[in-house]
PDB file of N, CA and C in Angstrom:
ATOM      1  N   UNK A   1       0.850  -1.182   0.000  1.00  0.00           N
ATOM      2  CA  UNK A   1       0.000   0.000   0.000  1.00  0.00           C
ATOM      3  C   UNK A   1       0.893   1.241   0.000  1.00  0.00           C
ATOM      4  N   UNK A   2       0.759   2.166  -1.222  1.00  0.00           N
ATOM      5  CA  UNK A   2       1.313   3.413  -1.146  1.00  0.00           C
ATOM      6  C   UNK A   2       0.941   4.084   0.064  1.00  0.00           C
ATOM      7  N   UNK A   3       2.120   5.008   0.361  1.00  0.00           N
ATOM      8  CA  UNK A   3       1.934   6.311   2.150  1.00  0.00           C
ATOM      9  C   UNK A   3       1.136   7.427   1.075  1.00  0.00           C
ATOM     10  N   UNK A   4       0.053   8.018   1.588  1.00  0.00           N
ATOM     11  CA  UNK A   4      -0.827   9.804   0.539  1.00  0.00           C
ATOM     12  C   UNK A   4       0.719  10.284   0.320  1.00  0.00           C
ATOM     13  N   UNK A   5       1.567  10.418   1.450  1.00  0.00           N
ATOM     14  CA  UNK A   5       2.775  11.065   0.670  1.00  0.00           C
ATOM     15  C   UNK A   5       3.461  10.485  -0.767  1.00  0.00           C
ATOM     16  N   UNK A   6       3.725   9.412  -0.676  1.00  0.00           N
ATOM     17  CA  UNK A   6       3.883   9.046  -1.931  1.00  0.00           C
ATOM     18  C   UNK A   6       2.905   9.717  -3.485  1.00  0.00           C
ATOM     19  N   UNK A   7       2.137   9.890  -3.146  1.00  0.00           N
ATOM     20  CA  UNK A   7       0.537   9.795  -3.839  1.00  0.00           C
ATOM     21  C   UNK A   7       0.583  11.526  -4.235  1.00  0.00           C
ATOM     22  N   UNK A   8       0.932  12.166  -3.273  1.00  0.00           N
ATOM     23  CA  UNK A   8       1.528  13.452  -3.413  1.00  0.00           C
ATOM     24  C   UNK A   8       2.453  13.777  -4.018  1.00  0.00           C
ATOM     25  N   UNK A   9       3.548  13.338  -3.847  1.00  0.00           N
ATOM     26  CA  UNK A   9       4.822  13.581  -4.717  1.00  0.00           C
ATOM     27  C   UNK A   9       4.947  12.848  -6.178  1.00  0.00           C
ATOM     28  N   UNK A  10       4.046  12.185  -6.339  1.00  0.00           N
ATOM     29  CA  UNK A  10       3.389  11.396  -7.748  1.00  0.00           C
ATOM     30  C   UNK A  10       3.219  12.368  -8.486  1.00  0.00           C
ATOM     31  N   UNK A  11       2.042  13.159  -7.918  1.00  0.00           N
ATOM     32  CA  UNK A  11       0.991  14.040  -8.392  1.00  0.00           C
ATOM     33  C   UNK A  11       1.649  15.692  -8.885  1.00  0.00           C
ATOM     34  N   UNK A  12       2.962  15.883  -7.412  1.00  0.00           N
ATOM     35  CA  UNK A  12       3.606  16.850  -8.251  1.00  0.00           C
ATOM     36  C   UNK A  12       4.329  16.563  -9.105  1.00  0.00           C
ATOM     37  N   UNK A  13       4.973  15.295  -9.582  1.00  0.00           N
ATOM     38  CA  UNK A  13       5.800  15.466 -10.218  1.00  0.00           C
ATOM     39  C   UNK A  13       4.877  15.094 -12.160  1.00  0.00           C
ATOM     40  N   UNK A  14       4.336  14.656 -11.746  1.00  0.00           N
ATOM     41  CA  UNK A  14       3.298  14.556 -13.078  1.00  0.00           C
ATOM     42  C   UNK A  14       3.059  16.002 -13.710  1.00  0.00           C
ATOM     43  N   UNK A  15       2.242  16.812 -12.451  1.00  0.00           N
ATOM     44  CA  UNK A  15       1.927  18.184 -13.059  1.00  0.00           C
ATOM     45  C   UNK A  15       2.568  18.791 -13.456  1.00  0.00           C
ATOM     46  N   UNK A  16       4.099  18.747 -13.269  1.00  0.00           N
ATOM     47  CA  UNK A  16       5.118  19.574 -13.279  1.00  0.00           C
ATOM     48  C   UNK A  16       5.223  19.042 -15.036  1.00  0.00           C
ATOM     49  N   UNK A  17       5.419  17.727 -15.370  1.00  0.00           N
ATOM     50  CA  UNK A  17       5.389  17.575 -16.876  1.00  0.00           C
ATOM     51  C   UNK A  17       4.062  17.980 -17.359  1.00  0.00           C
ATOM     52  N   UNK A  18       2.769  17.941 -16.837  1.00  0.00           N
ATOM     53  CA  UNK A  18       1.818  18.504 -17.583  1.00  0.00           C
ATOM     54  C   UNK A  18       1.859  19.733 -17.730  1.00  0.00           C
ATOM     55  N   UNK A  19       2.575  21.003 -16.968  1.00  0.00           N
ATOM     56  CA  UNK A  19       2.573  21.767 -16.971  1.00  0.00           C
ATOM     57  C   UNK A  19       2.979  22.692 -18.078  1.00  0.00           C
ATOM     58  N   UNK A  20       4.373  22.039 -18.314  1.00  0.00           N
ATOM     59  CA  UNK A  20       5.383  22.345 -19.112  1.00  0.00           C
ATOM     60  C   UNK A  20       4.938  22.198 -20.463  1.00  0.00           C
ATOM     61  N   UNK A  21       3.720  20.881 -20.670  1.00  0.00           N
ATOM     62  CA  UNK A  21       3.265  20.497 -21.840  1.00  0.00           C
ATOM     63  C   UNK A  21       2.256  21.343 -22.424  1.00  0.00           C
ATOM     64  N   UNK A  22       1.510  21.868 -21.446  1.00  0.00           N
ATOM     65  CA  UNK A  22       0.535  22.519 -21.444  1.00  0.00           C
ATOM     66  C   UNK A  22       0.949  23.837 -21.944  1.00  0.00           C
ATOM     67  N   UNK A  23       1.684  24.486 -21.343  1.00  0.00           N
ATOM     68  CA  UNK A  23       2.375  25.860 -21.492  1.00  0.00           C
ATOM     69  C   UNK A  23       2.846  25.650 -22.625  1.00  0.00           C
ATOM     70  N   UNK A  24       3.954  24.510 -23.030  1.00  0.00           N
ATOM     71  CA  UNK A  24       4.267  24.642 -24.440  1.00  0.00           C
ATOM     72  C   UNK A  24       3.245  24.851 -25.687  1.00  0.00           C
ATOM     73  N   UNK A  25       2.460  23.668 -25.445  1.00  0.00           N
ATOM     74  CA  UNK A  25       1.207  23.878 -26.628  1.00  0.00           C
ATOM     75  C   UNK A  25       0.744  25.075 -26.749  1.00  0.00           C
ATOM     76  N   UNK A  26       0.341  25.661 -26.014  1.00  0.00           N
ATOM     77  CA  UNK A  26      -0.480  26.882 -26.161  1.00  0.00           C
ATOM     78  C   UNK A  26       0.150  27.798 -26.526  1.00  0.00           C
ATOM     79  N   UNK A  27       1.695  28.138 -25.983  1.00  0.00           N
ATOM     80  CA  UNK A  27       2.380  28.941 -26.887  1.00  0.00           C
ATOM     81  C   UNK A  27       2.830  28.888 -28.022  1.00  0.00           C
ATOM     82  N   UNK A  28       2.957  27.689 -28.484  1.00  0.00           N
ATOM     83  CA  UNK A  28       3.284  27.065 -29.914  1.00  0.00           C
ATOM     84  C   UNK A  28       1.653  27.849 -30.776  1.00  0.00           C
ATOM     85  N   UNK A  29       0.607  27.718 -29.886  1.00  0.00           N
ATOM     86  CA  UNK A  29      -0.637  27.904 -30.928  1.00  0.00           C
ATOM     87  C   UNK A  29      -1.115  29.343 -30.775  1.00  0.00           C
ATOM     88  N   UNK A  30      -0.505  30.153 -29.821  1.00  0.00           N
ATOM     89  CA  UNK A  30      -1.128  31.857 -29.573  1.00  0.00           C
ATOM     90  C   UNK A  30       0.129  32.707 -29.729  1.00  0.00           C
ATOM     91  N   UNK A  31       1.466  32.188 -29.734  1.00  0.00           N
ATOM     92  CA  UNK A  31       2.397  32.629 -29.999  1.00  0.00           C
ATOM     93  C   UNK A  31       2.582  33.677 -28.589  1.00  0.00           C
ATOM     94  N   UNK A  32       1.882  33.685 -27.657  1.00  0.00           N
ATOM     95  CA  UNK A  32       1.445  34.707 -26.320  1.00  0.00           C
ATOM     96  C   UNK A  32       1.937  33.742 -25.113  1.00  0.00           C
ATOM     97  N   UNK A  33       3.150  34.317 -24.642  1.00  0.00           N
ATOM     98  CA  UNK A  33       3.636  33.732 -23.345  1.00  0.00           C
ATOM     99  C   UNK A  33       2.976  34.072 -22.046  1.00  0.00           C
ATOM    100  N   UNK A  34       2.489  35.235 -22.378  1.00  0.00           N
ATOM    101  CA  UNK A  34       1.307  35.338 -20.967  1.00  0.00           C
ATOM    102  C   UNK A  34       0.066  34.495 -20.668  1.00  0.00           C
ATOM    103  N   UNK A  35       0.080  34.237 -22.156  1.00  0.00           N
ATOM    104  CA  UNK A  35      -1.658  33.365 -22.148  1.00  0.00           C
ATOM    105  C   UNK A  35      -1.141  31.932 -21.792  1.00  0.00           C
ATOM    106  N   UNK A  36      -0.141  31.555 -22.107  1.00  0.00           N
ATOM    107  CA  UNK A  36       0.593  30.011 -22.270  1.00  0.00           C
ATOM    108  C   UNK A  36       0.708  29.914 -20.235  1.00  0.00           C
ATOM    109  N   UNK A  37       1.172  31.036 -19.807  1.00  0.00           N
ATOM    110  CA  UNK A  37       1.631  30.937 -18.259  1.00  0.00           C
ATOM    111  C   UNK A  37       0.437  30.617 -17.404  1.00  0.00           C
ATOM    112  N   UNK A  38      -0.831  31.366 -17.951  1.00  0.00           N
ATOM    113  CA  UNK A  38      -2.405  31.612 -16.932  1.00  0.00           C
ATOM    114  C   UNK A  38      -2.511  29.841 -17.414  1.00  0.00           C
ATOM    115  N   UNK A  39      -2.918  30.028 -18.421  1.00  0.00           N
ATOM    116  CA  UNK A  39      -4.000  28.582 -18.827  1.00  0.00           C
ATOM    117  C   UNK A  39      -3.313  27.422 -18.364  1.00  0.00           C
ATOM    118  N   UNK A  40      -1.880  27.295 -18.696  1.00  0.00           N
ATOM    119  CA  UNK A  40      -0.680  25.987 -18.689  1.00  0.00           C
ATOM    120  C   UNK A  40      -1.339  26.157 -16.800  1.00  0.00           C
ATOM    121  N   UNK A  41      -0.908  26.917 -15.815  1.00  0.00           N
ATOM    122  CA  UNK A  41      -0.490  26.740 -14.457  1.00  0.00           C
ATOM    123  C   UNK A  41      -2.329  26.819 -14.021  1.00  0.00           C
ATOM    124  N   UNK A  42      -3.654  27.578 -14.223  1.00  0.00           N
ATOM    125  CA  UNK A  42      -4.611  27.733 -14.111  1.00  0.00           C
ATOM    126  C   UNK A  42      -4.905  26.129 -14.187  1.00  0.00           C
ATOM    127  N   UNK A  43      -4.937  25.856 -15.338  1.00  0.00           N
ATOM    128  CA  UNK A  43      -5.223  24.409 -15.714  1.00  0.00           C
ATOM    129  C   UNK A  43      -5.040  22.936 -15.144  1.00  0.00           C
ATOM    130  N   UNK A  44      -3.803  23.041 -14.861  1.00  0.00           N
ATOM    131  CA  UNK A  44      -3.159  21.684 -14.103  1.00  0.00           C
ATOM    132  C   UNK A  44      -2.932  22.284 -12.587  1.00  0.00           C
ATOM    133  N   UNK A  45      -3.530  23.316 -11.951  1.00  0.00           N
ATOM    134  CA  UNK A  45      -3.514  23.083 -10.911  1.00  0.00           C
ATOM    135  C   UNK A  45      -4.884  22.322 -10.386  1.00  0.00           C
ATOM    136  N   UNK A  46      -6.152  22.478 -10.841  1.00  0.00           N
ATOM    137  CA  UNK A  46      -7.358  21.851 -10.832  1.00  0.00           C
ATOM    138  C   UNK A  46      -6.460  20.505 -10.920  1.00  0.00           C
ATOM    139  N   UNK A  47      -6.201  20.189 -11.829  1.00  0.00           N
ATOM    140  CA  UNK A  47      -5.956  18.562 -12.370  1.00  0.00           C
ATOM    141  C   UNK A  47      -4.984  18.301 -11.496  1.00  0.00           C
ATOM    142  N   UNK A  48      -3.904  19.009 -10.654  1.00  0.00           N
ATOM    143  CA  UNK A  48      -3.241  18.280  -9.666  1.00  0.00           C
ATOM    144  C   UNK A  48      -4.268  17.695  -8.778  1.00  0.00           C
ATOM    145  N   UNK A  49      -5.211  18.422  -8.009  1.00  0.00           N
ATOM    146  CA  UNK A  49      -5.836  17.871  -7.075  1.00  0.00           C
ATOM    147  C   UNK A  49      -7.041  16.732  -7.330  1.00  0.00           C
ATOM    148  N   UNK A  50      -7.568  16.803  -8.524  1.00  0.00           N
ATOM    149  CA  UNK A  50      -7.961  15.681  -9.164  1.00  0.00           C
ATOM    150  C   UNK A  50      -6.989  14.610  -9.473  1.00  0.00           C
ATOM    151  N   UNK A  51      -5.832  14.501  -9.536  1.00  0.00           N
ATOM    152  CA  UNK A  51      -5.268  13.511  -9.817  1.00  0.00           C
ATOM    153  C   UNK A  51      -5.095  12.916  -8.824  1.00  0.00           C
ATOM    154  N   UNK A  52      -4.450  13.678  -7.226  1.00  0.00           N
ATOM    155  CA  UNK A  52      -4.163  13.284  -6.412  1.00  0.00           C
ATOM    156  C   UNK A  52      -5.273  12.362  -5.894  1.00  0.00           C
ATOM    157  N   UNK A  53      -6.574  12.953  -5.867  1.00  0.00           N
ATOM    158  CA  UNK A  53      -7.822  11.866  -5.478  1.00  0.00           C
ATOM    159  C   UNK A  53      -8.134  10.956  -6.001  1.00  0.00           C
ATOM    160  N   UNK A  54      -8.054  10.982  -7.604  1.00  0.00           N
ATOM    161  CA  UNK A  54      -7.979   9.495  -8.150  1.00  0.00           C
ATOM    162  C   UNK A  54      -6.809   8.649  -7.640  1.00  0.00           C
ATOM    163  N   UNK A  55      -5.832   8.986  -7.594  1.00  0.00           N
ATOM    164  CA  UNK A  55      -4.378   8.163  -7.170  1.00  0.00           C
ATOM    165  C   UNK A  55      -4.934   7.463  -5.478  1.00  0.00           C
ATOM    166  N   UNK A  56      -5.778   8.399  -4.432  1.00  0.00           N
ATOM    167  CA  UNK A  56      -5.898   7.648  -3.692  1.00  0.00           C
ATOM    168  C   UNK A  56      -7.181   6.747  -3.589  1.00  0.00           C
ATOM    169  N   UNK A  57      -7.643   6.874  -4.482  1.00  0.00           N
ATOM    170  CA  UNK A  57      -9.039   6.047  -4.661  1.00  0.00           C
ATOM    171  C   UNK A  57      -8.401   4.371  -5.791  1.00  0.00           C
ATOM    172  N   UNK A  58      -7.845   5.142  -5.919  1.00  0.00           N
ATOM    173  CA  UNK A  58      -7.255   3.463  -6.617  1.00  0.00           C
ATOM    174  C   UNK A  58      -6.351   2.976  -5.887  1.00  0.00           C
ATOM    175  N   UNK A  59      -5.899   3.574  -4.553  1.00  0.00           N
ATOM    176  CA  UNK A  59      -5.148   2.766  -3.397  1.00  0.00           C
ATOM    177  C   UNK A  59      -6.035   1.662  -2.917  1.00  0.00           C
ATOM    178  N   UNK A  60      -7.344   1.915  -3.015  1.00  0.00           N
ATOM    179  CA  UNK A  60      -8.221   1.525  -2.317  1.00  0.00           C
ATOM    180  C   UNK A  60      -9.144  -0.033  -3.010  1.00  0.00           C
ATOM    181  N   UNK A  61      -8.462   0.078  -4.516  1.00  0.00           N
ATOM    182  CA  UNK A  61      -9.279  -0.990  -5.405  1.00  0.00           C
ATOM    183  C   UNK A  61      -8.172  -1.721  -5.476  1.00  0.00           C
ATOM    184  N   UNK A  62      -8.620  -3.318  -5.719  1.00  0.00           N
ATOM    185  CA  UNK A  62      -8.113  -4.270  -5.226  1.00  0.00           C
ATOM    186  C   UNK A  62      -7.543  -5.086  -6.619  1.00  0.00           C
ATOM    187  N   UNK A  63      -8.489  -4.517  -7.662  1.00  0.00           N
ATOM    188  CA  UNK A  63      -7.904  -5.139  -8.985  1.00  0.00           C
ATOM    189  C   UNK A  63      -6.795  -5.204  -9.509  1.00  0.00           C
ATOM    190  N   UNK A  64      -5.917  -6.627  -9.912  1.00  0.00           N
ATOM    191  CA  UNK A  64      -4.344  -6.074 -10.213  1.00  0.00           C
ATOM    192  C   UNK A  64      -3.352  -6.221  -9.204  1.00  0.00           C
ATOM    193  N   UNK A  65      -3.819  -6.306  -7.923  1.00  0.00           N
ATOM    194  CA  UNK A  65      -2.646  -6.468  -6.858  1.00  0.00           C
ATOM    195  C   UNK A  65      -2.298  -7.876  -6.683  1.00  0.00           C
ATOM    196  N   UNK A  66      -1.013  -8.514  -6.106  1.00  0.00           N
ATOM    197  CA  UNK A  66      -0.708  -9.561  -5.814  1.00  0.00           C
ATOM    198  C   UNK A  66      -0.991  -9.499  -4.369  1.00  0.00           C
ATOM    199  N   UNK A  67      -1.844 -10.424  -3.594  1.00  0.00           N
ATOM    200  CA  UNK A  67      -2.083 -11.124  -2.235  1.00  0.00           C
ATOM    201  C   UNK A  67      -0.452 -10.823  -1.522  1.00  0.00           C
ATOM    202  N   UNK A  68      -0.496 -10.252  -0.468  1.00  0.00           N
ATOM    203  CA  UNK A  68       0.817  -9.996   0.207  1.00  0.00           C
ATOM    204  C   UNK A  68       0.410 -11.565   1.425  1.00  0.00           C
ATOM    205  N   UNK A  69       1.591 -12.442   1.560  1.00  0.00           N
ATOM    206  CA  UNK A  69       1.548 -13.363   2.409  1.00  0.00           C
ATOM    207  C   UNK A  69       1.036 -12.970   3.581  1.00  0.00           C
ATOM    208  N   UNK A  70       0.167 -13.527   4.220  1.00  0.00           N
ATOM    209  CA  UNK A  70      -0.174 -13.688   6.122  1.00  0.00           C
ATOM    210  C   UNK A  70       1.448 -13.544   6.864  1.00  0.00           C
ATOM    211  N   UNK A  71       2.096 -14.485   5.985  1.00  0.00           N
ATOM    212  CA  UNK A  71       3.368 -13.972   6.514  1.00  0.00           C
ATOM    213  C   UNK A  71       4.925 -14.629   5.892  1.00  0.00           C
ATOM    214  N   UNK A  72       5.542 -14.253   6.347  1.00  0.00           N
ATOM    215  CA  UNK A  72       7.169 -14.358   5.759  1.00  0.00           C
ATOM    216  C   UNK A  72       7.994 -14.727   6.754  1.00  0.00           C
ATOM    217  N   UNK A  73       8.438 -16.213   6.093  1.00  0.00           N
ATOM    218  CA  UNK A  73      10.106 -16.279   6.664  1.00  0.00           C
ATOM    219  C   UNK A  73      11.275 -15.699   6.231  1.00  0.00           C
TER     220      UNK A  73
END
């Protein structure tokens, strides 16, 4: 089971590439570095905190995991 901290530092480090992606596109398409800065950082900050809640809601689903032993020698 992931620690929320983990789940957190996931989440920034994702946004931080969405960010960058985001900002790029838009300046590539308005040629406007001010508009690229609002929308790119406006944008994926919503979606950080949405991500972070999906990330811990799928801590929580069971599909996909391997059974951790009762116990270990």
């Amino acid at each position: 089971m992931d620690h929320p901290k983990r789940s957190f530092i996931k989440s920034i480090t994702w946004r931080v590439v969405a960010v960058v992606t985001t900002v790029a596109a838009v300046y590539i398409y308005s040629k406007d570095l001010k508009e690229a800065f609002v929308i790119g950082i406006g944008a994926n900050a919503v979606k950080f905190f949405l991500y972070y809640w999906h990330e811990r809601l799928w801590e929580k689903v069971k599909f996909g995991r391997k059974k951790r032993p009762e116990y270990q020698i």
